[in-house]
PDB file of N, CA and C in Angstrom:
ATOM      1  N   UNK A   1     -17.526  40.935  30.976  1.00  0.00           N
ATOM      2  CA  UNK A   1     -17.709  40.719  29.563  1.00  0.00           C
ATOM      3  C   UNK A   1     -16.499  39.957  29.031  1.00  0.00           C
ATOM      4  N   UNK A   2     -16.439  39.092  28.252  1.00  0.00           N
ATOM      5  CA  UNK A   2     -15.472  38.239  27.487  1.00  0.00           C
ATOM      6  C   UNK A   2     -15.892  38.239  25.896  1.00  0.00           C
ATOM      7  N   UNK A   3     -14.753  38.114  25.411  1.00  0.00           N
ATOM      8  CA  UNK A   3     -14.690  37.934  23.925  1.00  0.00           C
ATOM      9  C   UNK A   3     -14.312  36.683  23.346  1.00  0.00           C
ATOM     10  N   UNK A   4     -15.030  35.912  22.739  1.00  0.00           N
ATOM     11  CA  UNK A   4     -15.070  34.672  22.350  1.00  0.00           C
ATOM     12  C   UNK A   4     -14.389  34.719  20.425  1.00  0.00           C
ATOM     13  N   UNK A   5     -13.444  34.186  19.797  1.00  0.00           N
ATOM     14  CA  UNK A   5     -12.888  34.383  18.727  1.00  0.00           C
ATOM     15  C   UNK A   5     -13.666  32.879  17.938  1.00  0.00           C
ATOM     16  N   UNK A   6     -14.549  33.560  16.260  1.00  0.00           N
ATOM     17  CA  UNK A   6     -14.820  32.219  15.403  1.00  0.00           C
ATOM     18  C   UNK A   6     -14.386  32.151  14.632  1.00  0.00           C
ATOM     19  N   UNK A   7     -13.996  30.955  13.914  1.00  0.00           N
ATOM     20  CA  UNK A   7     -13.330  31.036  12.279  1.00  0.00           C
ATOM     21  C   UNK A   7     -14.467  31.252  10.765  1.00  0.00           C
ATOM     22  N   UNK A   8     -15.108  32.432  11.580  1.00  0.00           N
ATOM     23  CA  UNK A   8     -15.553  33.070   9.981  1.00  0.00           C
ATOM     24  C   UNK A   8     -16.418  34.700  11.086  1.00  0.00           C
ATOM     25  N   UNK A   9     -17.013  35.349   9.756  1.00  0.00           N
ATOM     26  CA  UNK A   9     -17.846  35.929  10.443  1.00  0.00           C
ATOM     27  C   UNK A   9     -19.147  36.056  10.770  1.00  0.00           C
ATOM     28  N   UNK A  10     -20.123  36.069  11.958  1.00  0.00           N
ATOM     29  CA  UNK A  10     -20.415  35.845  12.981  1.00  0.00           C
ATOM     30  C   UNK A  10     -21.909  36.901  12.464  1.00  0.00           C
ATOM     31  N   UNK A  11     -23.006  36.166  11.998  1.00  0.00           N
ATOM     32  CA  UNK A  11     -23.849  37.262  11.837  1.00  0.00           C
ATOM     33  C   UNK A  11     -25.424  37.255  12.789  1.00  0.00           C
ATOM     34  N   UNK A  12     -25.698  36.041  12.978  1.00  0.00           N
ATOM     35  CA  UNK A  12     -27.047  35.979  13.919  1.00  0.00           C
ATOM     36  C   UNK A  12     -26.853  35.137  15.013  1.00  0.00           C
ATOM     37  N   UNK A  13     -27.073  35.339  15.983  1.00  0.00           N
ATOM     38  CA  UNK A  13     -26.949  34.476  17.214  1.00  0.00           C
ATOM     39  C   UNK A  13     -28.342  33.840  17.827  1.00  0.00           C
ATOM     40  N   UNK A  14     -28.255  33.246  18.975  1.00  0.00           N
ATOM     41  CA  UNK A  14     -29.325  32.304  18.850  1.00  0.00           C
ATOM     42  C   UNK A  14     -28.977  31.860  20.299  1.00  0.00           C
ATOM     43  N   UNK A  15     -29.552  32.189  21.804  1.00  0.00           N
ATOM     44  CA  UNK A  15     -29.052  31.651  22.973  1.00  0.00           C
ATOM     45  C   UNK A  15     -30.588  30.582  23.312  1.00  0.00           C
ATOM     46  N   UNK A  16     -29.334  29.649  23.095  1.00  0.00           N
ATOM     47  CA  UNK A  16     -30.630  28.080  23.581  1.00  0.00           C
ATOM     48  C   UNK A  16     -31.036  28.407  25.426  1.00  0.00           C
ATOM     49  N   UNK A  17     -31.742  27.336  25.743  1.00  0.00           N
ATOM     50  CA  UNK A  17     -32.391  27.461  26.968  1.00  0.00           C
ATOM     51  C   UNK A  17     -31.401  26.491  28.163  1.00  0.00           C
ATOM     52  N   UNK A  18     -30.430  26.192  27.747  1.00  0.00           N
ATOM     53  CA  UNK A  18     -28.667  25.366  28.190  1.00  0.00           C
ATOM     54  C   UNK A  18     -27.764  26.364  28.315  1.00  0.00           C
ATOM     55  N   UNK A  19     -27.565  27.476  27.769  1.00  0.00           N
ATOM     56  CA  UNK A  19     -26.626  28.449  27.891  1.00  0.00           C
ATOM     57  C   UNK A  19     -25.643  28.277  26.233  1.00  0.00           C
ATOM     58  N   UNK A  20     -26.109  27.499  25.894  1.00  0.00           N
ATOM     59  CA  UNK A  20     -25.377  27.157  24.489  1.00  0.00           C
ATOM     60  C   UNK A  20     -25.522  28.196  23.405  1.00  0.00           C
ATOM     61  N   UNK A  21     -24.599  28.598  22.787  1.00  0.00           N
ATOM     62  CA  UNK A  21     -25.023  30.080  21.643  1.00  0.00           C
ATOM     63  C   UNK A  21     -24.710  29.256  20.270  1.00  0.00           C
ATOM     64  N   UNK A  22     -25.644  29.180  19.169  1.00  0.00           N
ATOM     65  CA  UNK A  22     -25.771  28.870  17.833  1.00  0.00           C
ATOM     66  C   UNK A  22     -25.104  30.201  16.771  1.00  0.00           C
ATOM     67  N   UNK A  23     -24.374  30.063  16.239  1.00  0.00           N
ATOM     68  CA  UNK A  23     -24.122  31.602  15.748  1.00  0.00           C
ATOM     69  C   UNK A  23     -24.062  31.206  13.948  1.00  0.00           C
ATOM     70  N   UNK A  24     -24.223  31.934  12.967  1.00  0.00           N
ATOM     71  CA  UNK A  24     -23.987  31.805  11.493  1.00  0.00           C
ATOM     72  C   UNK A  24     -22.476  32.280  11.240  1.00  0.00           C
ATOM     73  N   UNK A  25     -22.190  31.627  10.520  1.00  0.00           N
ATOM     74  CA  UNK A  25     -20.653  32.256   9.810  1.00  0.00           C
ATOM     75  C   UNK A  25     -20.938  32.441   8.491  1.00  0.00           C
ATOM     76  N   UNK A  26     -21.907  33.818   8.487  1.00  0.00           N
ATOM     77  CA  UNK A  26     -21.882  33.867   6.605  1.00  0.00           C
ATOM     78  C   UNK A  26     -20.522  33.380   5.836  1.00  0.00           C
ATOM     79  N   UNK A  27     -19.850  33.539   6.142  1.00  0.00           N
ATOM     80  CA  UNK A  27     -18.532  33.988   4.993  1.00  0.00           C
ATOM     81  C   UNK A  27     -18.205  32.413   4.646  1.00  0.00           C
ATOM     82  N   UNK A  28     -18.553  31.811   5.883  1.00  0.00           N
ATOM     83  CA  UNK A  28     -17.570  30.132   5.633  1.00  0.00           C
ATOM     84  C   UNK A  28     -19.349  29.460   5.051  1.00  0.00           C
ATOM     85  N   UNK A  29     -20.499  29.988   5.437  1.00  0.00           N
ATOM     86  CA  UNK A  29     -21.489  29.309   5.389  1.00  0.00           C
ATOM     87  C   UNK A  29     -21.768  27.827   6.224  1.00  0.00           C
ATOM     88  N   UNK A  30     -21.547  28.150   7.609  1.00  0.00           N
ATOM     89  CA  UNK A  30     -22.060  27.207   8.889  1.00  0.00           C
ATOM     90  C   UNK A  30     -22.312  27.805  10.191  1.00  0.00           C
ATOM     91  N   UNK A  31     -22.545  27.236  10.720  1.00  0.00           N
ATOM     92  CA  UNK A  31     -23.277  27.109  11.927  1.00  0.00           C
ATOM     93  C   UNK A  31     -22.581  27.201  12.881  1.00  0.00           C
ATOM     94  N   UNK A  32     -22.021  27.668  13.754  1.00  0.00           N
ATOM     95  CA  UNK A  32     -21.203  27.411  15.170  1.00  0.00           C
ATOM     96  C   UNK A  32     -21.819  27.461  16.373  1.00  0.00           C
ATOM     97  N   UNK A  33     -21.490  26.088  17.061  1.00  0.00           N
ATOM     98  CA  UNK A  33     -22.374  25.842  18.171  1.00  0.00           C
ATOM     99  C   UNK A  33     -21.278  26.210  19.441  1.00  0.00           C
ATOM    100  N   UNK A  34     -21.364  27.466  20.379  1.00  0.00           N
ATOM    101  CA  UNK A  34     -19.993  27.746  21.108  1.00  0.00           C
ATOM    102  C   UNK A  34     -21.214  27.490  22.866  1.00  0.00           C
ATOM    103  N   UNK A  35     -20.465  27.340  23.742  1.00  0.00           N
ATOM    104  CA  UNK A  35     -20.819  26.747  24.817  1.00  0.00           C
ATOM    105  C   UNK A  35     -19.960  27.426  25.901  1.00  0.00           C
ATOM    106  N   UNK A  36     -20.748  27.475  27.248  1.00  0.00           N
ATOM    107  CA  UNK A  36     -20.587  28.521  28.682  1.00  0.00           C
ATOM    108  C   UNK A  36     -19.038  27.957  29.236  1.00  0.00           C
ATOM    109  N   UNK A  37     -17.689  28.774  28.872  1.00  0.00           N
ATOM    110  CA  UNK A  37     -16.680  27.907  29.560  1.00  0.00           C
ATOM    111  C   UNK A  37     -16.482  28.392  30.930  1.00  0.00           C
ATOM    112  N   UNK A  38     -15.120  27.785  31.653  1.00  0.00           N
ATOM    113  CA  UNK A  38     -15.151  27.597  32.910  1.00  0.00           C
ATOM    114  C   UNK A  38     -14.834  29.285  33.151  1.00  0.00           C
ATOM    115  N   UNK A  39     -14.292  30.113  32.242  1.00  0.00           N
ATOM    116  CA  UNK A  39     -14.556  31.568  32.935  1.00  0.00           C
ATOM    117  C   UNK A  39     -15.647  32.164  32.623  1.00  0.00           C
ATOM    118  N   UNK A  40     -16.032  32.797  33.839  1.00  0.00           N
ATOM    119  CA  UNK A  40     -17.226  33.970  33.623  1.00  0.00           C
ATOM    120  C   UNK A  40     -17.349  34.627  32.184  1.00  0.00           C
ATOM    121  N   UNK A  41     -18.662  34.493  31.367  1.00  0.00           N
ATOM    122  CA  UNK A  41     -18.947  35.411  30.680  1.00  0.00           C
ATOM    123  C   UNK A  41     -18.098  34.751  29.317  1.00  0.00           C
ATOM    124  N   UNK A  42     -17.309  33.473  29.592  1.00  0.00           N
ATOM    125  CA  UNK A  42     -16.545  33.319  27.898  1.00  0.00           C
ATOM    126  C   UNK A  42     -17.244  32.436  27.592  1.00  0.00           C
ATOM    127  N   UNK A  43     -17.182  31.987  25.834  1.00  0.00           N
ATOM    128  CA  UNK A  43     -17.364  30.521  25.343  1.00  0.00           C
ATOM    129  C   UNK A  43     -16.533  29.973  24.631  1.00  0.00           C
ATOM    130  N   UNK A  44     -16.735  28.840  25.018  1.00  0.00           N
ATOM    131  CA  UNK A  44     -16.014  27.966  23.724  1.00  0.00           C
ATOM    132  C   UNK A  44     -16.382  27.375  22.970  1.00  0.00           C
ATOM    133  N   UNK A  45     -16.207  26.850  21.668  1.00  0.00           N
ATOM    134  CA  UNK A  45     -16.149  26.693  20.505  1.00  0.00           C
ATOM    135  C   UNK A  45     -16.655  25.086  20.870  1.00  0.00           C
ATOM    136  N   UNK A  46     -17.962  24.374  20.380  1.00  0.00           N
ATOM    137  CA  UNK A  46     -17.871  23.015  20.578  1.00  0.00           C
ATOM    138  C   UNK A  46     -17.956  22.084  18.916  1.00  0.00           C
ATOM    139  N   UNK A  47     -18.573  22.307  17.980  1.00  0.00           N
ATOM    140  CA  UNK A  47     -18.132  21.974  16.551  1.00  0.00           C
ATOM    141  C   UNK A  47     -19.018  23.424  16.139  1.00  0.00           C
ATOM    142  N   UNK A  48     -18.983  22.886  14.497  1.00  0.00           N
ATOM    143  CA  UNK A  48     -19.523  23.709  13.696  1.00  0.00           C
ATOM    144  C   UNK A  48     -20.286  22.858  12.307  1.00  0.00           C
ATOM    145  N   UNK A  49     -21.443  23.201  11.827  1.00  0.00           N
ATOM    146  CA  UNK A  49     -21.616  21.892  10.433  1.00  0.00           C
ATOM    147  C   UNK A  49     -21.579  23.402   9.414  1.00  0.00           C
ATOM    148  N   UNK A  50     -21.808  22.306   8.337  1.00  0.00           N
ATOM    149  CA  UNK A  50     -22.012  23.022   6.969  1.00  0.00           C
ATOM    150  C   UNK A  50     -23.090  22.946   6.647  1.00  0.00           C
ATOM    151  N   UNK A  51     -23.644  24.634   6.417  1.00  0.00           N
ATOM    152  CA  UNK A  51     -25.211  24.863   6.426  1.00  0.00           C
ATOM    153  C   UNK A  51     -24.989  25.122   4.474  1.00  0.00           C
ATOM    154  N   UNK A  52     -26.409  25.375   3.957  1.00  0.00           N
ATOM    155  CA  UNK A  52     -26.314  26.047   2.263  1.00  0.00           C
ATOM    156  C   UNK A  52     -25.914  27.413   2.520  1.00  0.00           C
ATOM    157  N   UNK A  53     -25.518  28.218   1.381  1.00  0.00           N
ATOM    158  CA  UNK A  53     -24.991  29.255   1.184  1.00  0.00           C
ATOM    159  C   UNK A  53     -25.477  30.031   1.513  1.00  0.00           C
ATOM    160  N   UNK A  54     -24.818  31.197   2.529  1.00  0.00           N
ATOM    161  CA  UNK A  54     -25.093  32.447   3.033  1.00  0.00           C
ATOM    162  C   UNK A  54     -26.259  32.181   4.276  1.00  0.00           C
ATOM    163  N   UNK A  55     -26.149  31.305   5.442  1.00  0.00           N
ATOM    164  CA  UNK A  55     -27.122  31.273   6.004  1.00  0.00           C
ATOM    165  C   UNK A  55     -27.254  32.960   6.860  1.00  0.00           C
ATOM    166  N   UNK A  56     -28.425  32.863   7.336  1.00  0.00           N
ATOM    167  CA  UNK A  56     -28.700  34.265   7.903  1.00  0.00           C
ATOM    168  C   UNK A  56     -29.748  33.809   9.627  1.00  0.00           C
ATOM    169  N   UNK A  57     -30.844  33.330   9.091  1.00  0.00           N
ATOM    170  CA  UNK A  57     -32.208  33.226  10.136  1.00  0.00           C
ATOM    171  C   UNK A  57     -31.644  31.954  11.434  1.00  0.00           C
ATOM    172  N   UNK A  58     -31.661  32.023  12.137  1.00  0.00           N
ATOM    173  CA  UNK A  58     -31.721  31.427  13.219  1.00  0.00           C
ATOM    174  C   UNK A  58     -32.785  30.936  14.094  1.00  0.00           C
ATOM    175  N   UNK A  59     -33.496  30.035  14.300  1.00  0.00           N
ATOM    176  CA  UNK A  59     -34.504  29.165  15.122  1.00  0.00           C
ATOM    177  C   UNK A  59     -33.699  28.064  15.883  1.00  0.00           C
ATOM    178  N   UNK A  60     -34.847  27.766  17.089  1.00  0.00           N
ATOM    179  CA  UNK A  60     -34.680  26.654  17.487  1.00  0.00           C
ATOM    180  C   UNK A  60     -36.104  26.159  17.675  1.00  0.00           C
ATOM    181  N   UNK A  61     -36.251  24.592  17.699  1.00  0.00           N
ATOM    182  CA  UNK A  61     -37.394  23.930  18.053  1.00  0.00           C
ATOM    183  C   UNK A  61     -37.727  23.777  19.611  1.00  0.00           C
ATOM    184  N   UNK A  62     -38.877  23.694  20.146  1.00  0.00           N
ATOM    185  CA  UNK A  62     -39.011  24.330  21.152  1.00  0.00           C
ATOM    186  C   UNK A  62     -38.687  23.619  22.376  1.00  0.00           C
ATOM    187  N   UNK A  63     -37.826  22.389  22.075  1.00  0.00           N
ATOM    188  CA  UNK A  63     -37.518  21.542  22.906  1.00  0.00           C
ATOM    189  C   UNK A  63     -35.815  22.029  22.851  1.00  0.00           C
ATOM    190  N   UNK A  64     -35.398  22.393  22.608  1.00  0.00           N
ATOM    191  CA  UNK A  64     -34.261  22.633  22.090  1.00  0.00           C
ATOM    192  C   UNK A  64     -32.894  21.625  21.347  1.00  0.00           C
ATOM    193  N   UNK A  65     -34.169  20.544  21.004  1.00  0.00           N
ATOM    194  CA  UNK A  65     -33.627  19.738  19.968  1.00  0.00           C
ATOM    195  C   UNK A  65     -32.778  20.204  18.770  1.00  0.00           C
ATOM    196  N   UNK A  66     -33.006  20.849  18.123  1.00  0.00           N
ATOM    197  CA  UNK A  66     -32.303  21.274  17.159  1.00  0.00           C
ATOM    198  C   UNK A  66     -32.761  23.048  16.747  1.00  0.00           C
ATOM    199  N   UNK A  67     -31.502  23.218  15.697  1.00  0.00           N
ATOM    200  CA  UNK A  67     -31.406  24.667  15.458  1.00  0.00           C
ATOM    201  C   UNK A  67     -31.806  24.467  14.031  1.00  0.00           C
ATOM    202  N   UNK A  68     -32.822  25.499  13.629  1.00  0.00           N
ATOM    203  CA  UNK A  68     -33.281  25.977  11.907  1.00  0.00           C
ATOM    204  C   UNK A  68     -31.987  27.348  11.425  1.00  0.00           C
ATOM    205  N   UNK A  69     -32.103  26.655  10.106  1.00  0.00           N
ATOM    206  CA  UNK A  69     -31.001  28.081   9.618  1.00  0.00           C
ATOM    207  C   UNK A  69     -31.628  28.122   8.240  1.00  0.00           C
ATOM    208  N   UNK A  70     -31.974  29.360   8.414  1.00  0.00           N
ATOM    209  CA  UNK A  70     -32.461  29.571   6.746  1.00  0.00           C
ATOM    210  C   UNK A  70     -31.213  30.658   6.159  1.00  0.00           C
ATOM    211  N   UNK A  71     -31.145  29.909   5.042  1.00  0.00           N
ATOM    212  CA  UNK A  71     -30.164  29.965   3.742  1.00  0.00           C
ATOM    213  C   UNK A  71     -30.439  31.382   2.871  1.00  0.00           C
ATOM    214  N   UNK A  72     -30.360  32.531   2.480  1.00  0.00           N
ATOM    215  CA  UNK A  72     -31.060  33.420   1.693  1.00  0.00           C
ATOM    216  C   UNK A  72     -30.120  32.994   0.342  1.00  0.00           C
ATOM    217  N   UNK A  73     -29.019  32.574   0.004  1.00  0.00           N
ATOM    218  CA  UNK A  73     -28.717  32.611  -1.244  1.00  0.00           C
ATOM    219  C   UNK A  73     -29.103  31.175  -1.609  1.00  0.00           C
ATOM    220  N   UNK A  74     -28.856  29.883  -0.461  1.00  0.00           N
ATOM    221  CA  UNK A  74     -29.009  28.583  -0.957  1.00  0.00           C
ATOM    222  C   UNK A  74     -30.306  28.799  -0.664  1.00  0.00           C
ATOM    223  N   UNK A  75     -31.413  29.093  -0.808  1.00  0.00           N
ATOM    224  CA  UNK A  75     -32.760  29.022  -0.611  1.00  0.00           C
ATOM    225  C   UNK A  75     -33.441  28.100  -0.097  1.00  0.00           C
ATOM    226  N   UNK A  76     -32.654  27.747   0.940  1.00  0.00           N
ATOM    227  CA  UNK A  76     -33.043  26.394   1.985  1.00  0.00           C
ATOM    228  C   UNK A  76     -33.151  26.662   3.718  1.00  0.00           C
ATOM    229  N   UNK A  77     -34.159  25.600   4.409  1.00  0.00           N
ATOM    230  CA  UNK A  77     -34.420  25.517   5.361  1.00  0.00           C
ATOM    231  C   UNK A  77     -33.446  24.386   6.149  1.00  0.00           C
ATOM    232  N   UNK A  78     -32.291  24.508   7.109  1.00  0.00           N
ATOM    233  CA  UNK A  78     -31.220  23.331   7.043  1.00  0.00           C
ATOM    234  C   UNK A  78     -31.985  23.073   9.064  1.00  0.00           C
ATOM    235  N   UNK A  79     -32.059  22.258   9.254  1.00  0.00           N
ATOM    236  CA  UNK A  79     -31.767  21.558  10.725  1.00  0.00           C
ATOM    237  C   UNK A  79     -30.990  20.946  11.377  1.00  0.00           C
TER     238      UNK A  79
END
């Protein structure tokens, strides 16, 4: 087991079909896309965007083109 550190906090996760983890940072309101590093079981951090306020819901499209984040305070659907 490894512990991976984000710059906000960390509320829904989301493991793509790459090994790639999508995670929400309510507090900062974005997205963090963290990725399988060279040790067992850690990730690292590869960017992050700016989703609307308070995202929560997590999707992906089924190609694993892109990630859905629904917003509960910005009342939006972001891709």
């Amino acid at each position: 087991m490894a512990t991976t550190r984000v710059e906000g906090a960390p509320a829904q996760v989301l493991v793509l079909a790459d090994g790639r983890v999508a995670a929400t940072l309510r507090d900062q309101n974005r997205v963090a896309i963290l990725e399988p590093a060279a040790k067992p079981g850690a990730l690292e951090a590869r960017c992050s965007v700016p989703v609307a306020m308070e995202p929560f819901g997590l999707a992906a499209t089924p190609d694993d083109a892109k990630v859905l984040v629904t917003s509960a305070m910005g009342r939006t659907v972001t891709a």
